[in-house]
PDB file of N, CA and C in Angstrom:
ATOM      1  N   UNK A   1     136.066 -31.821 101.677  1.00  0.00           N
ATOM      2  CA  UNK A   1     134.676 -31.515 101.361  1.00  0.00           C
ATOM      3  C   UNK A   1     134.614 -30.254 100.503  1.00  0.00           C
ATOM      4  N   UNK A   2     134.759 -30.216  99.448  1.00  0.00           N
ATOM      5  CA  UNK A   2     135.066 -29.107  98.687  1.00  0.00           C
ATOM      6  C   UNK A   2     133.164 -29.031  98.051  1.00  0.00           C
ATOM      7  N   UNK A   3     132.765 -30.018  97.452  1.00  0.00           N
ATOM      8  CA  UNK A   3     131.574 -29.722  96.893  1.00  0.00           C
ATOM      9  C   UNK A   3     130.612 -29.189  97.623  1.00  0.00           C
ATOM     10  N   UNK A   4     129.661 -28.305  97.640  1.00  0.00           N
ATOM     11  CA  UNK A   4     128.572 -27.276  98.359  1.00  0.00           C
ATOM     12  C   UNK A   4     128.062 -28.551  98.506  1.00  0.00           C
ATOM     13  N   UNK A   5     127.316 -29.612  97.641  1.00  0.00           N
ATOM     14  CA  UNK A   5     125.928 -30.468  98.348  1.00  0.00           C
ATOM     15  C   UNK A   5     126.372 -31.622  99.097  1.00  0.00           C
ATOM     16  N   UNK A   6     128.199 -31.901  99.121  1.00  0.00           N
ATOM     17  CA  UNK A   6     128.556 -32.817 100.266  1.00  0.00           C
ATOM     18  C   UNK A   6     128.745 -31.698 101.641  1.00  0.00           C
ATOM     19  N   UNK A   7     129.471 -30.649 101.862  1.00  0.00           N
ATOM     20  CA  UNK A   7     129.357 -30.111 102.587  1.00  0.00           C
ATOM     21  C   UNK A   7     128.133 -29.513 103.598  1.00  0.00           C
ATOM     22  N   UNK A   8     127.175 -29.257 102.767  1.00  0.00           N
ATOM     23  CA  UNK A   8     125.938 -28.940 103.351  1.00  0.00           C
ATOM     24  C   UNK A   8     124.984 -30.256 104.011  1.00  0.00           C
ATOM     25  N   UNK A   9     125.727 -31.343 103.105  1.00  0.00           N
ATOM     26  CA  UNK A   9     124.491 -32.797 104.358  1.00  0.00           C
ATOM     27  C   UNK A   9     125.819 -32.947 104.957  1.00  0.00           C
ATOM     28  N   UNK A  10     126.967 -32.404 105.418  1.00  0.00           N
ATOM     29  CA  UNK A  10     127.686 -32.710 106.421  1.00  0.00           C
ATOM     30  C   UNK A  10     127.024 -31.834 107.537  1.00  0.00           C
ATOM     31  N   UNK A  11     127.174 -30.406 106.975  1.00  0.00           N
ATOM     32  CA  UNK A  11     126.244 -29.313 108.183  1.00  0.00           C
ATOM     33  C   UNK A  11     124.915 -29.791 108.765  1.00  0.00           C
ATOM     34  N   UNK A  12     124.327 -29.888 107.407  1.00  0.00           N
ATOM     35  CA  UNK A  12     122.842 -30.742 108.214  1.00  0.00           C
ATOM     36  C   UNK A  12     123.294 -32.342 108.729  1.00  0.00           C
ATOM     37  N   UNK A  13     124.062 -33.132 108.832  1.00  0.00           N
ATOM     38  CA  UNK A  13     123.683 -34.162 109.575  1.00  0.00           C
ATOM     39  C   UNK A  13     124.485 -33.225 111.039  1.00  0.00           C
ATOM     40  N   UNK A  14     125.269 -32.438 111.181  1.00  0.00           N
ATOM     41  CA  UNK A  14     125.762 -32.265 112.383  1.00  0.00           C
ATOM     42  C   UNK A  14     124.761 -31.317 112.890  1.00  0.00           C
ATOM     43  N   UNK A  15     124.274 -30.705 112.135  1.00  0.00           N
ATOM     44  CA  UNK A  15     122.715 -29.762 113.125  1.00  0.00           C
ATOM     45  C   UNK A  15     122.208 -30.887 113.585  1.00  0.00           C
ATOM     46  N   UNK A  16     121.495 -31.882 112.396  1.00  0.00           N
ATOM     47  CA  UNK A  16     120.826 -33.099 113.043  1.00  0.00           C
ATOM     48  C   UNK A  16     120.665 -33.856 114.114  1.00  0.00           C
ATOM     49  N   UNK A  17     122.103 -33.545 114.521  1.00  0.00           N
ATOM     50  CA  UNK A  17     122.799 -34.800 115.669  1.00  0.00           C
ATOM     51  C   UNK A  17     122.650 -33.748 116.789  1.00  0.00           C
ATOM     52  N   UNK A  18     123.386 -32.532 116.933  1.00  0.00           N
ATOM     53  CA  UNK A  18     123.012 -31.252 117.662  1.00  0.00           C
ATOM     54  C   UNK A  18     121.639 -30.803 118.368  1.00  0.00           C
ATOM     55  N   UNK A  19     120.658 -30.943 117.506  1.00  0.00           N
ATOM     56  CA  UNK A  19     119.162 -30.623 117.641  1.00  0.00           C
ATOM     57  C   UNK A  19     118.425 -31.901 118.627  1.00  0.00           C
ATOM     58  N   UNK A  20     119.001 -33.571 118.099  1.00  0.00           N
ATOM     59  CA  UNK A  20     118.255 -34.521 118.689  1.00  0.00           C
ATOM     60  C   UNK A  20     118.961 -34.889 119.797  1.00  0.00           C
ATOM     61  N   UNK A  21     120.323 -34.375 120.263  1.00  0.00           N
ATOM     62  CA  UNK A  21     120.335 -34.362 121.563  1.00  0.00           C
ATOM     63  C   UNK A  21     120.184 -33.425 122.721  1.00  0.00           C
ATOM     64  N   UNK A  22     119.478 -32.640 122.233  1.00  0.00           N
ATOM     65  CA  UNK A  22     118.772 -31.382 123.012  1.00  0.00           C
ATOM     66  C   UNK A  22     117.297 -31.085 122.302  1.00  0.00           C
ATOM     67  N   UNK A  23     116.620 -32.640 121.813  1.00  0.00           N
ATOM     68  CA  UNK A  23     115.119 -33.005 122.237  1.00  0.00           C
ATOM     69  C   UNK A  23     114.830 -32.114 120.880  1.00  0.00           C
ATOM     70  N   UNK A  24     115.103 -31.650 120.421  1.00  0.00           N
ATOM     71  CA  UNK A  24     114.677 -30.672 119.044  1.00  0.00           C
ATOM     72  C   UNK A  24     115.209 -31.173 117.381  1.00  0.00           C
ATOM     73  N   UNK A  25     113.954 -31.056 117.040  1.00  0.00           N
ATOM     74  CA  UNK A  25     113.871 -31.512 115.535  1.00  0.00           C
ATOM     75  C   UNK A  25     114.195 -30.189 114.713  1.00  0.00           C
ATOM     76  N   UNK A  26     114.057 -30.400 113.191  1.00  0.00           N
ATOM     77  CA  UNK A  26     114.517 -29.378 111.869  1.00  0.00           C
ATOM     78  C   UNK A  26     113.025 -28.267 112.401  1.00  0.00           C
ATOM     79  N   UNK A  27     112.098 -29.102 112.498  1.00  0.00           N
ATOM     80  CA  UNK A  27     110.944 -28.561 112.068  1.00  0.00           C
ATOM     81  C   UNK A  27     110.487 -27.894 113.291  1.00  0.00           C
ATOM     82  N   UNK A  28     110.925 -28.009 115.015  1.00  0.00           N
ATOM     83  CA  UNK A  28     110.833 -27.570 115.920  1.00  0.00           C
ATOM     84  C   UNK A  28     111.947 -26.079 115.579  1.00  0.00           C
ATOM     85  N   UNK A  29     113.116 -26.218 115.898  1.00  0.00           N
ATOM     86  CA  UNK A  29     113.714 -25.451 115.450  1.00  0.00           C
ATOM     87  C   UNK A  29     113.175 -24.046 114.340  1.00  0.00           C
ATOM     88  N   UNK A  30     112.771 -24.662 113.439  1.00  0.00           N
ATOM     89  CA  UNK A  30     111.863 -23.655 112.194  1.00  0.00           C
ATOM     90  C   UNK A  30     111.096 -23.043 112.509  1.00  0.00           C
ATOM     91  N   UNK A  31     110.087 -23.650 113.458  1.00  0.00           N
ATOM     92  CA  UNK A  31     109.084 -22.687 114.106  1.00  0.00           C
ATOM     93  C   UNK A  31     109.130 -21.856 114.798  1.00  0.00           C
ATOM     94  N   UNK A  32     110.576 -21.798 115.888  1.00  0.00           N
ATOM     95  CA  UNK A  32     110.895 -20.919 116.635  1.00  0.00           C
ATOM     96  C   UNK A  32     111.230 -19.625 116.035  1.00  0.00           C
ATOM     97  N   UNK A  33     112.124 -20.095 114.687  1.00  0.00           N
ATOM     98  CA  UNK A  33     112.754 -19.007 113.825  1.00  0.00           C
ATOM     99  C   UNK A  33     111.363 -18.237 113.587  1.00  0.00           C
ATOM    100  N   UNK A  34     110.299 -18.695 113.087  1.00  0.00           N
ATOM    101  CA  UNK A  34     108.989 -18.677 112.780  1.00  0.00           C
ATOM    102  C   UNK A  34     108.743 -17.736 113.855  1.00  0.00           C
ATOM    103  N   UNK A  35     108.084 -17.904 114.925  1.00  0.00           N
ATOM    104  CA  UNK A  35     108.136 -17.096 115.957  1.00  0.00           C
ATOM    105  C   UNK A  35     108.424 -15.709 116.336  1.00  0.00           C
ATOM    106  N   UNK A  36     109.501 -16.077 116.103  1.00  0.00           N
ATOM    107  CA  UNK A  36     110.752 -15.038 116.264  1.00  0.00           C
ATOM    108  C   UNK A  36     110.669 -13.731 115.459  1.00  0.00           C
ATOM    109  N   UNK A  37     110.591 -14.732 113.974  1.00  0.00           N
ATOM    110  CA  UNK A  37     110.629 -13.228 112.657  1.00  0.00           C
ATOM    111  C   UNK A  37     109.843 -13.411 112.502  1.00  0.00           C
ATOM    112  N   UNK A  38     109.234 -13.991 112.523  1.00  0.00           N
ATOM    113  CA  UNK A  38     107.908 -14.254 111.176  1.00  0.00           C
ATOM    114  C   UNK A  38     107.858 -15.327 110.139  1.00  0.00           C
ATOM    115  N   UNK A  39     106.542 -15.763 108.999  1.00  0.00           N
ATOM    116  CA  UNK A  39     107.249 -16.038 107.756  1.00  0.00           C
ATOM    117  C   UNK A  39     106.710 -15.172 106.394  1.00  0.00           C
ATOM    118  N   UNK A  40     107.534 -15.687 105.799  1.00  0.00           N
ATOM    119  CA  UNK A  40     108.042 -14.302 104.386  1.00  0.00           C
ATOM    120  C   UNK A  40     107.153 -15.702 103.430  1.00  0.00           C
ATOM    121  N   UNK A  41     106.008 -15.130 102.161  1.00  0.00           N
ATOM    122  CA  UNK A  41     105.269 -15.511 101.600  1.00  0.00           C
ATOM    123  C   UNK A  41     105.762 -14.822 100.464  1.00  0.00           C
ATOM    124  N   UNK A  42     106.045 -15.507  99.088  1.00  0.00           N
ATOM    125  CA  UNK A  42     106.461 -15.049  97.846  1.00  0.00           C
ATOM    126  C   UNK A  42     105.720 -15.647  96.991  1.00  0.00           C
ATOM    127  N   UNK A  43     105.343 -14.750  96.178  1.00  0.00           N
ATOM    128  CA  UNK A  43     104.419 -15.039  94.698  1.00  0.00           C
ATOM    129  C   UNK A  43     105.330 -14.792  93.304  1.00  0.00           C
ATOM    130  N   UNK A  44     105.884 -15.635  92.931  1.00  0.00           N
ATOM    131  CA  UNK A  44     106.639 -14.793  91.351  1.00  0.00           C
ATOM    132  C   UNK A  44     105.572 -15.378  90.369  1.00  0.00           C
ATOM    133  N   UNK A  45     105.527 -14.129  89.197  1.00  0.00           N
ATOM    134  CA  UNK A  45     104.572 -14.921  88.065  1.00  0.00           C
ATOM    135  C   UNK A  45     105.637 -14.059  86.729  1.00  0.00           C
ATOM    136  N   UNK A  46     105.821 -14.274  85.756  1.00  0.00           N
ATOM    137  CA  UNK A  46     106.548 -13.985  84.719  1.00  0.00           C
ATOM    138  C   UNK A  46     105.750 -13.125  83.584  1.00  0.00           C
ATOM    139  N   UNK A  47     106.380 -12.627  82.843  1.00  0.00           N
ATOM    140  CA  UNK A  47     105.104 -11.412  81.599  1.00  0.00           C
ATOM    141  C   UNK A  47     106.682 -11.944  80.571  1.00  0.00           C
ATOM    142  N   UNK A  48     105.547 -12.157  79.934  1.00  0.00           N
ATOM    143  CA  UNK A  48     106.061 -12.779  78.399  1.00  0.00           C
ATOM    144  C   UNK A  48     105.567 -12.007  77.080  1.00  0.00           C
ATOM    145  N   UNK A  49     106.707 -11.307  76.674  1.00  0.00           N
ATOM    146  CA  UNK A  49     106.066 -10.385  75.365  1.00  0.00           C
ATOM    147  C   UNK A  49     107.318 -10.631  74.338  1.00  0.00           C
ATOM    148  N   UNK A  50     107.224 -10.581  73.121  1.00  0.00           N
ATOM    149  CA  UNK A  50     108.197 -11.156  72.149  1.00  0.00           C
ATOM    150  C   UNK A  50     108.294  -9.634  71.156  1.00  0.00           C
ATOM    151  N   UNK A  51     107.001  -8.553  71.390  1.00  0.00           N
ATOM    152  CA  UNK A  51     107.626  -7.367  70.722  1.00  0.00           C
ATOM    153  C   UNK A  51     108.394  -6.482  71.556  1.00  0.00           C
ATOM    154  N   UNK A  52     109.421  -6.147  70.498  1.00  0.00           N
ATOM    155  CA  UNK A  52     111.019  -5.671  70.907  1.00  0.00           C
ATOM    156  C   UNK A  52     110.355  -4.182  71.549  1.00  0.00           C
ATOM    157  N   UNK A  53     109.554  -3.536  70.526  1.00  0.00           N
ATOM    158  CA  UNK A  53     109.146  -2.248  71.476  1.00  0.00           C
ATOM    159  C   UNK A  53     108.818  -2.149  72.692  1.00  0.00           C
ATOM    160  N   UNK A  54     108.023  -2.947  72.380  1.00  0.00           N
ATOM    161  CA  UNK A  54     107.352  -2.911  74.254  1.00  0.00           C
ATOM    162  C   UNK A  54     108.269  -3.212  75.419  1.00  0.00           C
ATOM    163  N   UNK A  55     109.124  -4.288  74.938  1.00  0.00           N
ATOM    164  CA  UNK A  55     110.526  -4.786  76.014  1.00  0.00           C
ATOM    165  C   UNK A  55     111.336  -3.637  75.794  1.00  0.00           C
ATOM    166  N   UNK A  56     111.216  -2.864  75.276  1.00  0.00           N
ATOM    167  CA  UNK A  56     112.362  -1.820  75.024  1.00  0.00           C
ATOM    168  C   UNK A  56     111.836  -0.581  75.676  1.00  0.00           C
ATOM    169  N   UNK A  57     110.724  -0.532  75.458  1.00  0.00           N
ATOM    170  CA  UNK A  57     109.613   0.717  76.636  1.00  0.00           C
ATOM    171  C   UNK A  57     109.581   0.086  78.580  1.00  0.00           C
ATOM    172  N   UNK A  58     108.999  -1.019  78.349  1.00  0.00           N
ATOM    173  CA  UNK A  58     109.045  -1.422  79.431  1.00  0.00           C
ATOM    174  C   UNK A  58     110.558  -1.430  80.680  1.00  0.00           C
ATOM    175  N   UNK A  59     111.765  -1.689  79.582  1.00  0.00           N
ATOM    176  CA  UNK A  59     113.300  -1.672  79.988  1.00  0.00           C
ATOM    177  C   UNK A  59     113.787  -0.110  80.280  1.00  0.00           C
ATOM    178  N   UNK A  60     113.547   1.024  79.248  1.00  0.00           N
ATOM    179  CA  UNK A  60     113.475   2.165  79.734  1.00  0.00           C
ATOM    180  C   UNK A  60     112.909   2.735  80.928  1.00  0.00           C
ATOM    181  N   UNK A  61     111.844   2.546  81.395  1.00  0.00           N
ATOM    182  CA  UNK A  61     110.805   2.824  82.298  1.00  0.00           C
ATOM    183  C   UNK A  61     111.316   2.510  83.710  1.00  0.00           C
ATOM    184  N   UNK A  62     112.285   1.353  83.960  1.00  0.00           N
ATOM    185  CA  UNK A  62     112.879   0.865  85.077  1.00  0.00           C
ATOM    186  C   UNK A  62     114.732   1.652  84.649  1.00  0.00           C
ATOM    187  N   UNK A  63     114.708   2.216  83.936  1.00  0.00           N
ATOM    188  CA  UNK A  63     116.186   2.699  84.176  1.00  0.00           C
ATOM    189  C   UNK A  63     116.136   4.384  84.879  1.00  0.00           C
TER     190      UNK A  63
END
């Protein structure tokens, strides 16, 4: 199992099998995590400018 996306539905079918014989689903499970920590809410939005100054002011400003 060398490839990450065969390996990982190997992990998830063996959580799978793990979880439904101790009565618990993906989504039961999640909520607990839920519970537990919390959940984390992310907004990304992008700024698009094509003059070099301003990317070059703006790039300074964060160094």
């Amino acid at each position: 199992l060398r490839k990450d996306g065969v390996s990982g539905a190997a992990v998830a079918g063996e959580m799978a099998a793990y979880l439904y014989s101790n009565g618990e689903t993906f989504s039961s499970l999640l909520e607990d995590i839920y519970l537990k920590y919390g959940r984390v809410v992310s907004s990304n939005s992008y700024f698009i400018c094509d003059s070099k100054e301003t990317i070059k002011e703006l790039f300074d400003g964060l160094r």
